[in-house]
C-alpha atoms as a PDB file:
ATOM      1  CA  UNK A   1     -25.261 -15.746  -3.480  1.00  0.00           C
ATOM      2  CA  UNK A   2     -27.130 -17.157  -0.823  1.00  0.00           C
ATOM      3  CA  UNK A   3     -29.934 -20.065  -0.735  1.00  0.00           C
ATOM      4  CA  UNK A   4     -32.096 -17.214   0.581  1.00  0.00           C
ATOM      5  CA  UNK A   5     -31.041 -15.614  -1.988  1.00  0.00           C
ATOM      6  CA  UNK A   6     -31.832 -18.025  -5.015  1.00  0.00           C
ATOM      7  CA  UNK A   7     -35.261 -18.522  -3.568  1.00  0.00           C
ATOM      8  CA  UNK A   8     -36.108 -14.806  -3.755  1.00  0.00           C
ATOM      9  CA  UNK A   9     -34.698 -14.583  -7.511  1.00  0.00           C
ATOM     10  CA  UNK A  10     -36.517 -17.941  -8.487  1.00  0.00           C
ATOM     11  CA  UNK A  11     -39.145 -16.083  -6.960  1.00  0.00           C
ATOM     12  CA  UNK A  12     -39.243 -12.695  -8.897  1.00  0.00           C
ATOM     13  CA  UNK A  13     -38.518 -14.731 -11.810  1.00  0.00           C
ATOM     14  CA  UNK A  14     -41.455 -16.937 -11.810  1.00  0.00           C
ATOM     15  CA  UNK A  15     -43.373 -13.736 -10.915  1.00  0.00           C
ATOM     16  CA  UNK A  16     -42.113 -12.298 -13.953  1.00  0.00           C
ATOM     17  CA  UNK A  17     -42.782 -14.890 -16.182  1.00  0.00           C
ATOM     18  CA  UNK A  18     -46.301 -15.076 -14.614  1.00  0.00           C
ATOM     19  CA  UNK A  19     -47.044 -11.916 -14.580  1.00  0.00           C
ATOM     20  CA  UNK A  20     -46.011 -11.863 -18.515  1.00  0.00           C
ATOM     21  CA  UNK A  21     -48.107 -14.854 -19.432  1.00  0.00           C
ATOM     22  CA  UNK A  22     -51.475 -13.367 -17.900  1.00  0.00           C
ATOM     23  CA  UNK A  23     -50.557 -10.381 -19.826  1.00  0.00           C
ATOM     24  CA  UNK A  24     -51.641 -11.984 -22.670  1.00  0.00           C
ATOM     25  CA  UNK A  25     -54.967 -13.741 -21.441  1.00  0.00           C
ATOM     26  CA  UNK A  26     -57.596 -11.786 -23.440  1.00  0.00           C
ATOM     27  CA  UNK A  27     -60.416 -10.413 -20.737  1.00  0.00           C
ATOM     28  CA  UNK A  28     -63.488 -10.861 -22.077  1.00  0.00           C
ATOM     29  CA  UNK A  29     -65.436  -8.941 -19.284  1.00  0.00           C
ATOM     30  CA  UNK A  30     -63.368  -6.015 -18.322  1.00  0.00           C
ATOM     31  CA  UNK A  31     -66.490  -4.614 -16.594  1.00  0.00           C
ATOM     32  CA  UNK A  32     -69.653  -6.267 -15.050  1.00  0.00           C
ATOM     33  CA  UNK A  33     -71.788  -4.513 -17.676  1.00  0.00           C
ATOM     34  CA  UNK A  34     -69.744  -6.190 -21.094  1.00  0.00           C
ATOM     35  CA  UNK A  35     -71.148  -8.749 -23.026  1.00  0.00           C
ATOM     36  CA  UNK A  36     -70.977 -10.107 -26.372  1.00  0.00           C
ATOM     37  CA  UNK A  37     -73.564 -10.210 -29.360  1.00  0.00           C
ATOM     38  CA  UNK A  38     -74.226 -11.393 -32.417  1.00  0.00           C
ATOM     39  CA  UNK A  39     -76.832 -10.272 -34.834  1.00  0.00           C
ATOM     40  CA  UNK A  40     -76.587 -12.885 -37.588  1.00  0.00           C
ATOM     41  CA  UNK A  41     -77.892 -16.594 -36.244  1.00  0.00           C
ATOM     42  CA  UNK A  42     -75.795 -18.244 -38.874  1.00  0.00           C
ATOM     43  CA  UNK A  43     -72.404 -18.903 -39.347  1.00  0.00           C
ATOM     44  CA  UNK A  44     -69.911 -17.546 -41.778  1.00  0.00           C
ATOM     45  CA  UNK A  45     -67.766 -19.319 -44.478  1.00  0.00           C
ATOM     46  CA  UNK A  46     -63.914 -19.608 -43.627  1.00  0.00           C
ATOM     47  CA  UNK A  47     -61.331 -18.276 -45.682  1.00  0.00           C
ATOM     48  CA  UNK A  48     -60.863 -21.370 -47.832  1.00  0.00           C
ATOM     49  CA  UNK A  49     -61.855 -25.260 -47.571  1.00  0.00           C
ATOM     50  CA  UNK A  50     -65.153 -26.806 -46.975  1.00  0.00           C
ATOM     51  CA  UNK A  51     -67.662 -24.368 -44.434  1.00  0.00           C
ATOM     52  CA  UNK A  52     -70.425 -24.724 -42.799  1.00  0.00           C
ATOM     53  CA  UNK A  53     -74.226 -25.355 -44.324  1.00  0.00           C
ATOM     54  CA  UNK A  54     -75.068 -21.909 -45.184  1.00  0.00           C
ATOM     55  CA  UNK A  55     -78.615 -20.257 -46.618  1.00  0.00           C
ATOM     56  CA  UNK A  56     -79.463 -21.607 -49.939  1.00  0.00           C
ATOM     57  CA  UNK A  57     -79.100 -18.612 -52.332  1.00  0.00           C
ATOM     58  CA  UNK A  58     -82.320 -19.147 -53.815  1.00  0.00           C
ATOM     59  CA  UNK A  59     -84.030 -18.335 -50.370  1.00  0.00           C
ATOM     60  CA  UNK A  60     -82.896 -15.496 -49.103  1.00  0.00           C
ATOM     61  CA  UNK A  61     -82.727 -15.297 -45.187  1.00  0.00           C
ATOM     62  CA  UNK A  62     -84.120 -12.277 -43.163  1.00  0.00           C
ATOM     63  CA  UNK A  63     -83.888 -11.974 -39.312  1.00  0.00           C
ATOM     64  CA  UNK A  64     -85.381 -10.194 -36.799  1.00  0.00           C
ATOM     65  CA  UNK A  65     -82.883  -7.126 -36.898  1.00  0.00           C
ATOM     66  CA  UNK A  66     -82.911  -7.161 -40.613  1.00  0.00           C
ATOM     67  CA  UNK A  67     -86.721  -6.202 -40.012  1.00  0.00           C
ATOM     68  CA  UNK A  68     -86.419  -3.750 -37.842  1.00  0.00           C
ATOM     69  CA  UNK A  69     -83.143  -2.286 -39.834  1.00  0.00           C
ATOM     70  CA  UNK A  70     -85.160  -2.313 -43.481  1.00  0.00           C
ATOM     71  CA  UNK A  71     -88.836  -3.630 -42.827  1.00  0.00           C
ATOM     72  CA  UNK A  72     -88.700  -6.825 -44.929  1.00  0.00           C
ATOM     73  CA  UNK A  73     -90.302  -9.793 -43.467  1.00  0.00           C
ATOM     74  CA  UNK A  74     -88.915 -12.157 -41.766  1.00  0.00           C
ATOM     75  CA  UNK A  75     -88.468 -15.422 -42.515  1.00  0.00           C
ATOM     76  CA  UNK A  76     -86.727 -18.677 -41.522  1.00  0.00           C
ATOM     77  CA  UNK A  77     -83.528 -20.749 -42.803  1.00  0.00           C
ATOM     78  CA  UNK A  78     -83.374 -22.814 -45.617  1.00  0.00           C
ATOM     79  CA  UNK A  79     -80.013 -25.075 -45.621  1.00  0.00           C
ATOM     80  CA  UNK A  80     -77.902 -25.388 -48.901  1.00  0.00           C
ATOM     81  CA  UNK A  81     -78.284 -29.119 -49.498  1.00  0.00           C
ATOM     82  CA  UNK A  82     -75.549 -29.082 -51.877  1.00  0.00           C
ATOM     83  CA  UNK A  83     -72.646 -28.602 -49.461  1.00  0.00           C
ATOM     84  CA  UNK A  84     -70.501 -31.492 -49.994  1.00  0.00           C
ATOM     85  CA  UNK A  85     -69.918 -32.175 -46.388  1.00  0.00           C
ATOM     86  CA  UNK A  86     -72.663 -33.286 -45.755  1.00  0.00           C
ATOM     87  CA  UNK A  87     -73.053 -37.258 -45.368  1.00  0.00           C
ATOM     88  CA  UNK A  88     -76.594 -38.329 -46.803  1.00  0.00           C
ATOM     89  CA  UNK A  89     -78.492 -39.321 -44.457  1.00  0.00           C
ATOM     90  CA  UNK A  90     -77.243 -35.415 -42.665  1.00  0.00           C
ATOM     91  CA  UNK A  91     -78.422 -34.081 -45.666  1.00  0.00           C
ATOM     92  CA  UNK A  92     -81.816 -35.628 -45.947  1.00  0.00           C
ATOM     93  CA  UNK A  93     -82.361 -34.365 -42.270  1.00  0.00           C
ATOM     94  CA  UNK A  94     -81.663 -30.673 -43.346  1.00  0.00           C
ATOM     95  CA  UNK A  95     -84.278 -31.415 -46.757  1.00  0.00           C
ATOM     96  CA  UNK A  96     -86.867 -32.347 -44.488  1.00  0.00           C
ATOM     97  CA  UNK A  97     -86.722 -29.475 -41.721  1.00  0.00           C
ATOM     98  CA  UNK A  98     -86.712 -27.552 -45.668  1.00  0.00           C
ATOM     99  CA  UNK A  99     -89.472 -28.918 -46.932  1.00  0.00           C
ATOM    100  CA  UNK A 100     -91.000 -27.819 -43.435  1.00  0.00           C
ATOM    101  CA  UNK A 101     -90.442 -24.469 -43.641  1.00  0.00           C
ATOM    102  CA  UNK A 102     -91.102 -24.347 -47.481  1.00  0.00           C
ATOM    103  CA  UNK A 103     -94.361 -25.610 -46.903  1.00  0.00           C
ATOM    104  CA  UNK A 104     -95.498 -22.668 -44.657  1.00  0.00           C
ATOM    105  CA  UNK A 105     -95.066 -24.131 -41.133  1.00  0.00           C
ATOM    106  CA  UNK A 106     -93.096 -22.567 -38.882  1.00  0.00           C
ATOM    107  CA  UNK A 107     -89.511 -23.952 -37.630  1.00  0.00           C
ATOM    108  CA  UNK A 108     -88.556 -22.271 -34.495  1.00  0.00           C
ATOM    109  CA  UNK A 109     -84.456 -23.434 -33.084  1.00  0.00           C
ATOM    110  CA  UNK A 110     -84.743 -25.867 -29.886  1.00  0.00           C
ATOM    111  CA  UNK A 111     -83.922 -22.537 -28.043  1.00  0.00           C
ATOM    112  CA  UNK A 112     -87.069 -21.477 -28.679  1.00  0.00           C
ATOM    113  CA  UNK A 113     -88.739 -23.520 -26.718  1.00  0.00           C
ATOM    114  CA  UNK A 114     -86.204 -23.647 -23.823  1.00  0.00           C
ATOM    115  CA  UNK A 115     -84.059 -26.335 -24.790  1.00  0.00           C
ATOM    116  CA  UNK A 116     -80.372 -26.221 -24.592  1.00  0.00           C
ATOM    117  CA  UNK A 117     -79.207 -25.837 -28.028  1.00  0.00           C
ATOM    118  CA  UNK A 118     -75.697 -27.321 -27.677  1.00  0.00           C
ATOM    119  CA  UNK A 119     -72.510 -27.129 -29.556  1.00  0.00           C
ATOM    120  CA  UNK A 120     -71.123 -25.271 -31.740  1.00  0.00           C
ATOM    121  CA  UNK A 121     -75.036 -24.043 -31.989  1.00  0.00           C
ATOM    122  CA  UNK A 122     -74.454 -22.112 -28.554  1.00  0.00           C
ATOM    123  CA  UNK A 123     -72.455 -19.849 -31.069  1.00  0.00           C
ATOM    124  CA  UNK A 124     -75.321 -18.632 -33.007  1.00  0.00           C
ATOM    125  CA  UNK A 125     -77.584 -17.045 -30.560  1.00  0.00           C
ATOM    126  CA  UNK A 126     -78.052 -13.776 -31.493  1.00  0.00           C
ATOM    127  CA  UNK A 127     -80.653 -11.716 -29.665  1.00  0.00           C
ATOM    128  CA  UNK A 128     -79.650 -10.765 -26.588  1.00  0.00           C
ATOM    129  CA  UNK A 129     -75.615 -11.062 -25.418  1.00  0.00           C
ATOM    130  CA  UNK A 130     -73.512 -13.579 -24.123  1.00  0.00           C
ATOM    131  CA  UNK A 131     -71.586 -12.629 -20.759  1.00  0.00           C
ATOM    132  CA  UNK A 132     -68.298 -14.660 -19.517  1.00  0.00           C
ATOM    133  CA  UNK A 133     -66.704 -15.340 -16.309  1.00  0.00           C
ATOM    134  CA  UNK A 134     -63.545 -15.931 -16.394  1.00  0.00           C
ATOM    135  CA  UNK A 135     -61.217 -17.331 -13.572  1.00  0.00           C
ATOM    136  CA  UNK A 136     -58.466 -19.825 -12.414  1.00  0.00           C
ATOM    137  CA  UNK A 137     -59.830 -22.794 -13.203  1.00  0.00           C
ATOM    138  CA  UNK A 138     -62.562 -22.160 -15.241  1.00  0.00           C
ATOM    139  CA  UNK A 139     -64.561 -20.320 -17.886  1.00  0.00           C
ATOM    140  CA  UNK A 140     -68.440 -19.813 -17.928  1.00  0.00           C
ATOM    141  CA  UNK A 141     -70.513 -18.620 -20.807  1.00  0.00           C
ATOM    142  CA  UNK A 142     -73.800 -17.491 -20.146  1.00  0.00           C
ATOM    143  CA  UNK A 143     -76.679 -16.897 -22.257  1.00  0.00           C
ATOM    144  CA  UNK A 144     -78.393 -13.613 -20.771  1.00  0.00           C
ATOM    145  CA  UNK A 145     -82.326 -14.673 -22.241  1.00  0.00           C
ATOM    146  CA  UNK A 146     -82.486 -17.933 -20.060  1.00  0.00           C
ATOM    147  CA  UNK A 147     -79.287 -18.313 -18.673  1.00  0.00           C
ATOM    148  CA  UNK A 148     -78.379 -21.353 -20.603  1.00  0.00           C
ATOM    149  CA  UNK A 149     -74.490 -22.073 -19.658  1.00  0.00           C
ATOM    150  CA  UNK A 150     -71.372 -23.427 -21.111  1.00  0.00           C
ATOM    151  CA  UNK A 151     -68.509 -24.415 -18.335  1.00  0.00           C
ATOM    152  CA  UNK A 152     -65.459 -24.727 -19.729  1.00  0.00           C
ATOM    153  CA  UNK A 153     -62.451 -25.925 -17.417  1.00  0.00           C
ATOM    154  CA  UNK A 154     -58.964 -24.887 -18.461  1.00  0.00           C
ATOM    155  CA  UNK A 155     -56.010 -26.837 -17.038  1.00  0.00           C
ATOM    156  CA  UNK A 156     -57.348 -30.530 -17.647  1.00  0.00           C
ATOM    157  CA  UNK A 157     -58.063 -33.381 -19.679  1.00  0.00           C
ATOM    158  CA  UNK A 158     -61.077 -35.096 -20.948  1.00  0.00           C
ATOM    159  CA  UNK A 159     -62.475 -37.562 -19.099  1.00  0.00           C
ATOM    160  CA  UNK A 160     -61.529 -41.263 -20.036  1.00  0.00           C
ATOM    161  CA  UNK A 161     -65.191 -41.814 -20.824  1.00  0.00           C
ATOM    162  CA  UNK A 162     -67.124 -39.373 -21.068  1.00  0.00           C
ATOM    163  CA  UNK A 163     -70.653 -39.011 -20.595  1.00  0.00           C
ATOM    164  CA  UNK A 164     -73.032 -37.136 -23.238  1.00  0.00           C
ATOM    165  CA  UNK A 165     -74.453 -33.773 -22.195  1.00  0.00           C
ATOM    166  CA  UNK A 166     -76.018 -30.919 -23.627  1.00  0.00           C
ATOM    167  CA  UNK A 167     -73.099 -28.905 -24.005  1.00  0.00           C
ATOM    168  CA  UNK A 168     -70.535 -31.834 -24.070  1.00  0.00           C
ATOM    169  CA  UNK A 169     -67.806 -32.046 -22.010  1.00  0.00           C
ATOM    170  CA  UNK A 170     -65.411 -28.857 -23.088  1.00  0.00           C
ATOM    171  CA  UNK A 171     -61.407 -28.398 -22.004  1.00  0.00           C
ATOM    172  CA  UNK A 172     -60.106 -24.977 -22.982  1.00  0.00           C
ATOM    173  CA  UNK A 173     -56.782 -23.432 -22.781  1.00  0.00           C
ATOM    174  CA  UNK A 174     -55.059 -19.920 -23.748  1.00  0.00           C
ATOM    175  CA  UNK A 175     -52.651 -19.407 -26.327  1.00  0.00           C
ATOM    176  CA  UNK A 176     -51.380 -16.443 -26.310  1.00  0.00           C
ATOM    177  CA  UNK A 177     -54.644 -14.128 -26.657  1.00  0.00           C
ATOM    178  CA  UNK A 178     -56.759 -17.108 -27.710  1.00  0.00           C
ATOM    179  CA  UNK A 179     -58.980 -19.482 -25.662  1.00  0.00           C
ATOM    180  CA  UNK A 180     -58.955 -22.498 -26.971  1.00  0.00           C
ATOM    181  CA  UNK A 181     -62.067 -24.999 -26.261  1.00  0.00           C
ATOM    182  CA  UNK A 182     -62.004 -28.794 -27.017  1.00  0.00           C
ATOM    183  CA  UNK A 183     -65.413 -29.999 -26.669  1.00  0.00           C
ATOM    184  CA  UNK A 184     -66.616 -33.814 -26.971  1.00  0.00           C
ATOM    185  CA  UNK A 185     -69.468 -35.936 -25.677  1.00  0.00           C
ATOM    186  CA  UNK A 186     -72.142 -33.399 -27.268  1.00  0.00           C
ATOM    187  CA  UNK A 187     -75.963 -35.238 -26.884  1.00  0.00           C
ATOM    188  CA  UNK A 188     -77.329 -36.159 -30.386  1.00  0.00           C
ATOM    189  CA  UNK A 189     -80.619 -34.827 -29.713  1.00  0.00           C
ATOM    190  CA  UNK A 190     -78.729 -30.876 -30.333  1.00  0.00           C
ATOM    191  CA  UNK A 191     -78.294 -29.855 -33.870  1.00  0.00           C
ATOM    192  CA  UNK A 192     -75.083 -28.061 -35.539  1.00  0.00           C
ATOM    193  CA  UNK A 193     -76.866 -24.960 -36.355  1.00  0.00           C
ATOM    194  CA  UNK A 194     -80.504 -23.329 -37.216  1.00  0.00           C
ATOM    195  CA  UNK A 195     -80.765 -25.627 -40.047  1.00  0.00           C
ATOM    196  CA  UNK A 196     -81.344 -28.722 -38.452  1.00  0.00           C
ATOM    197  CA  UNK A 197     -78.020 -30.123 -39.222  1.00  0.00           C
ATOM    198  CA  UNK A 198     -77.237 -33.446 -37.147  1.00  0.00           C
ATOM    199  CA  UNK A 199     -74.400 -34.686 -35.257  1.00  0.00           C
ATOM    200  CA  UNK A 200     -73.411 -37.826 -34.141  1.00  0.00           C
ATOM    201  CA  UNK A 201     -71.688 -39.050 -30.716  1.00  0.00           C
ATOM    202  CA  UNK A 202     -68.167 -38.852 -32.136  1.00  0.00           C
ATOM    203  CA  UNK A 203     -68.908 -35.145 -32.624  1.00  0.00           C
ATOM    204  CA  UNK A 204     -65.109 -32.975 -31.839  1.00  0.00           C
ATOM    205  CA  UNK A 205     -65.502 -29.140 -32.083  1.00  0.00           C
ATOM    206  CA  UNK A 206     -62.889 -26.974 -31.513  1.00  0.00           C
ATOM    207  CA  UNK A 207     -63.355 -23.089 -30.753  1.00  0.00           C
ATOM    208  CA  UNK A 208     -60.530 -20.340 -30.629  1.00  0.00           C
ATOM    209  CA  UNK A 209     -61.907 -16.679 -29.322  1.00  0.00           C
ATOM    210  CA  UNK A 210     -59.920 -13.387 -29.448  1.00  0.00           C
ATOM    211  CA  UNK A 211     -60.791 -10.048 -29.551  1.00  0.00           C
ATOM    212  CA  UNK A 212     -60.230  -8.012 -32.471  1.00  0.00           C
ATOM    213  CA  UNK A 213     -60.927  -4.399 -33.844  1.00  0.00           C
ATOM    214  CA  UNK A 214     -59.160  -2.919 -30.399  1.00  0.00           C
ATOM    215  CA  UNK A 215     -61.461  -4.996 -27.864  1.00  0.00           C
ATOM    216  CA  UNK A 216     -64.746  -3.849 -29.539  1.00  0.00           C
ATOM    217  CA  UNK A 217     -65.534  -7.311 -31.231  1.00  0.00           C
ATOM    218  CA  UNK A 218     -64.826 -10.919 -30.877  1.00  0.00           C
ATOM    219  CA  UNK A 219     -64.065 -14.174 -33.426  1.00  0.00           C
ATOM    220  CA  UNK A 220     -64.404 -17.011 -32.847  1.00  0.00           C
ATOM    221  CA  UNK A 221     -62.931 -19.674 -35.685  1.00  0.00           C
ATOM    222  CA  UNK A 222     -64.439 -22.913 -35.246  1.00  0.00           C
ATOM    223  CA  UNK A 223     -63.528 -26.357 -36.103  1.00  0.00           C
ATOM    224  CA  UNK A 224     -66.035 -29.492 -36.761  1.00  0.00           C
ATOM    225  CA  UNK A 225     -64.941 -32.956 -37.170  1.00  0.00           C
ATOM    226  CA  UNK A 226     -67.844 -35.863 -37.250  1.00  0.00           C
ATOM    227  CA  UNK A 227     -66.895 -38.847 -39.396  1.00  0.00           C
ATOM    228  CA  UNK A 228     -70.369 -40.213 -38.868  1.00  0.00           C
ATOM    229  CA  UNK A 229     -72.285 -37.206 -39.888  1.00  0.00           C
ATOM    230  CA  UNK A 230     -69.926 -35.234 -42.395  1.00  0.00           C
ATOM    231  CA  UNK A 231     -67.632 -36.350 -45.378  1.00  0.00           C
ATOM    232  CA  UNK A 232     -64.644 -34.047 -43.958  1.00  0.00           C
ATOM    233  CA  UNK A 233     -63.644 -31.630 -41.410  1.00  0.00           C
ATOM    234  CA  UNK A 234     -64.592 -28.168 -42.302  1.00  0.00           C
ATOM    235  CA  UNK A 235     -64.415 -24.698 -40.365  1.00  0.00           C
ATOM    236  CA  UNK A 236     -66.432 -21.967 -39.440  1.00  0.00           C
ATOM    237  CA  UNK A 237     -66.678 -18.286 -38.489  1.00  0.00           C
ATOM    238  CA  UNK A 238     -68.686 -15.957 -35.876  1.00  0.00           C
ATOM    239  CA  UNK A 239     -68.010 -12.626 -35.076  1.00  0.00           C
ATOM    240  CA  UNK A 240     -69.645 -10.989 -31.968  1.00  0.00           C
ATOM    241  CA  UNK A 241     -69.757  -7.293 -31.596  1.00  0.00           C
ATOM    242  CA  UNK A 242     -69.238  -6.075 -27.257  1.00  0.00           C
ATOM    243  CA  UNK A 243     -72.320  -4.943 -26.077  1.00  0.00           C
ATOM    244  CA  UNK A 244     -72.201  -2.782 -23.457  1.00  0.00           C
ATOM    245  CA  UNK A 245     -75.502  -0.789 -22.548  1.00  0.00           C
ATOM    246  CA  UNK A 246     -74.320   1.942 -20.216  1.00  0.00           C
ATOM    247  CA  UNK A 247     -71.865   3.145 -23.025  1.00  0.00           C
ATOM    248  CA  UNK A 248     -73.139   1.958 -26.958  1.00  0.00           C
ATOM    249  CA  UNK A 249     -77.207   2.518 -26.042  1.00  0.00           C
ATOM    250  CA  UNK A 250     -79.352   1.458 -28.819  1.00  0.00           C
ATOM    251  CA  UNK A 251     -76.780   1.553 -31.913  1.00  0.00           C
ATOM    252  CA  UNK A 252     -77.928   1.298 -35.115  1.00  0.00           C
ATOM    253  CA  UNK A 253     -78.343  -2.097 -36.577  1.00  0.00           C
ATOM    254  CA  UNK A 254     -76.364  -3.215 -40.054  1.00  0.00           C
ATOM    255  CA  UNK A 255     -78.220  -6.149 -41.613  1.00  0.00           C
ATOM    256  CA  UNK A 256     -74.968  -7.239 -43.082  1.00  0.00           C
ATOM    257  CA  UNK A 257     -72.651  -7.241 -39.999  1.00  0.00           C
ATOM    258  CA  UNK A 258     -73.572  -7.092 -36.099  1.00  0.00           C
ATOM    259  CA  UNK A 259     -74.846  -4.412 -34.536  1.00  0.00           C
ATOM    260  CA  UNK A 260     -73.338  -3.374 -30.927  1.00  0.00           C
ATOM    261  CA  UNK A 261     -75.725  -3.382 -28.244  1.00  0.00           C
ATOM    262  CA  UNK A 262     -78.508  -5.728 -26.686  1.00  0.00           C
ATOM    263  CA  UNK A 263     -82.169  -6.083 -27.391  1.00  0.00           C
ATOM    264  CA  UNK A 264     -82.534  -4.876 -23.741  1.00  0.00           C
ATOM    265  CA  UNK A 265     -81.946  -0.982 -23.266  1.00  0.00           C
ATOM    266  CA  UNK A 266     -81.143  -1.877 -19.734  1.00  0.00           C
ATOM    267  CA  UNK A 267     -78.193  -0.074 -18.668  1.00  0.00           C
ATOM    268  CA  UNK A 268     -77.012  -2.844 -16.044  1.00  0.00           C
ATOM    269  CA  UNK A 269     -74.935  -6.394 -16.156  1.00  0.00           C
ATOM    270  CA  UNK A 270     -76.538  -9.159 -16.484  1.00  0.00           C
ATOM    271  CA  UNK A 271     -80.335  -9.463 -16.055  1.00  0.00           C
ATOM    272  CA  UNK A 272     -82.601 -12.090 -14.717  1.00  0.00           C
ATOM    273  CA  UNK A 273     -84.847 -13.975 -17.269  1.00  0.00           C
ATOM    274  CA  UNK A 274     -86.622 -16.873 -17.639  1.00  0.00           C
ATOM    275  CA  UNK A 275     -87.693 -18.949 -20.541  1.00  0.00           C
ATOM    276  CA  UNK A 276     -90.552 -21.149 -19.652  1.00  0.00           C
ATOM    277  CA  UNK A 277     -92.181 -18.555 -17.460  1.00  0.00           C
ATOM    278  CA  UNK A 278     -95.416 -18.599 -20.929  1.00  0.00           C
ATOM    279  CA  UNK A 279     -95.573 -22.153 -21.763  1.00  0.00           C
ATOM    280  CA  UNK A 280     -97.995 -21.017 -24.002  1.00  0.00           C
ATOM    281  CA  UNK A 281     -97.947 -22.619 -27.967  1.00  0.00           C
ATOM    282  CA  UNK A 282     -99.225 -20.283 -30.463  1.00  0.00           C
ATOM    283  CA  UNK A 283     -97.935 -22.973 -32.983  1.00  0.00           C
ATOM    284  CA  UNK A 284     -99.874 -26.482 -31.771  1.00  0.00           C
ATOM    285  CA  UNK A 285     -98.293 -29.516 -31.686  1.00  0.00           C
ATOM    286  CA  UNK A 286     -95.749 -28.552 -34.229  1.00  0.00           C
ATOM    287  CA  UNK A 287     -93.766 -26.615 -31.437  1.00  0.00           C
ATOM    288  CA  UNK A 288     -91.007 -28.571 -29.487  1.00  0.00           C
ATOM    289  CA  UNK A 289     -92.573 -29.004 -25.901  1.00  0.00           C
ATOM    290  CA  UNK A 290     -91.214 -27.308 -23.255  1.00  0.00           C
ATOM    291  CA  UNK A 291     -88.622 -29.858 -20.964  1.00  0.00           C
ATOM    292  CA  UNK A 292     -90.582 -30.524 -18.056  1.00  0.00           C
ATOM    293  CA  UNK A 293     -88.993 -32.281 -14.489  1.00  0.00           C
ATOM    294  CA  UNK A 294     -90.403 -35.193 -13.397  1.00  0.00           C
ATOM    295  CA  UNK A 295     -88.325 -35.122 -10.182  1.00  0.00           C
ATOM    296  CA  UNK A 296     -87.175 -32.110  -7.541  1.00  0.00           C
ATOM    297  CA  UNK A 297     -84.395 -31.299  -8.084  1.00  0.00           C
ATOM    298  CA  UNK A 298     -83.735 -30.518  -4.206  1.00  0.00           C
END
């Protein structure tokens, strides 16, 4: 065979074998219009070894969809302090946010008030969906209520010192039909989850997403390791349902799963919001201020 030759079989072959490996890259937004959602603001329990801080039995927790799904009243989170991965001092932050809440006052997620919420946190929003764009080099996930937004860049390495941000510094990679996302340098002013649970700067989480159930939902098994906050590693679940307006509509909402479709009836991709457009407290000085700049940022 000729040299032209090899080339143009060296060619079809790495065309082959590139052509096989994107095969397997899951697509997360087939259409402009798909998004993911996820209707409980807490995580799950893996299927063995130490979890995540869940609800504490005694208190049970109902959400805004559980309300409109059964009429019960809503209320907000109370951690179970006696999840042994918690270090102490972790654990007296989560009694006093509890005491908070026990006491009557209201405890609304940094989200609330506009703030990034970090990670794995960025997990648990549950209201409206969660779009991605996915390309090349990298992957962004983007909160539709104020556009809060995760870059993820596959193909690279962490930085040999990295700086703290709100969303930390995340590396992902596919395997197979997973993303993978290594995430450090995550800014200790974020907490785990809705419970208050702190973090410290030698925070490592590790996400895998796939779809599952055909394409129609989405897991994500998570992996925490903080030796200054928590007494071992321990892993999580979330499950998001696709959300896709044009097609699912208004679905009916299961208080014990997710629900398929968007607060927002609007039958379009993504849509424009803004979070501090009110910065109106109902709540007093208890509420988180809204972030303000003290600079332009042009």
């Amino acid at each position: 065979m000729s040299a032209a030759g090899l080339l143009i079989s060296g060619a079809v072959i790495a065309l082959a074998f590139s052509a096989q490996a994107n095969a397997a890259v899951p697509d997360f937004s087939p259409n402009a219009a798909t998004a993911w959602i996820s209707l409980r603001g807490q995580f799950r329990s893996p299927p063995s070894g130490p979890g995540p801080v869940l609800q504490d039995p005694r208190y049970p927790y109902v959400n805004g969809n559980d309300l409109r799904a059964t009429g019960r009243q809503p209320t907000f989170g109370v951690g179970d302090l006696s999840n042994p991965i918690l270090q102490d001092w972790a654990r007296d932050r989560v009694r006093q946010r509890n005491e908070r809440v026990l006491s009557g006052k209201p405890s609304f997620s940094r989200a609330a008030s506009c703030w990034p919420v970090g990670v794995p946190a960025f997990l648990l929003y549950g209201v409206q969906p969660v779009f991605f764009i996915q390309s090349p080099g990298k992957v962004l996930m983007i909160w539709q209520t104020d556009h809060q937004v995760r870059h993820i860049y596959l193909q690279a390495r962490h930085s040999a010192n990295v700086k703290p941000s709100w969303f930390g510094e995340s590396i992902g990679h596919y395997e197979g039909d997973t993303l993978v996302v290594d995430t450090v340098g995550v800014d200790t002013r974020t907490f785990i989850d809705s419970f208050e649970t702190p973090h410290t700067d030698k925070l490592h989480v590790v996400e895998r997403f796939h779809l599952t159930d055909g394409g129609s939902a989405m897991q994500v098994d998570v992996h925490v390791e903080d030796p200054g906050a928590f007494t071992s590693p321990w892993n999580a679940v979330q499950i998001y349902r696709r959300s896709e307006p044009p097609k699912n509509g208004k679905a009916p909402l299961n208080p014990e799963d997710v629900g398929g479709t968007s607060s927002t009836a609007e039958p379009g991709p993504l849509i424009e919001s803004v979070c501090a457009e009110n910065n109106v407290s109902y709540f007093g000085s208890d509420a988180l201020p809204i972030p303000t700049a003290k600079t332009a940022d042009f």
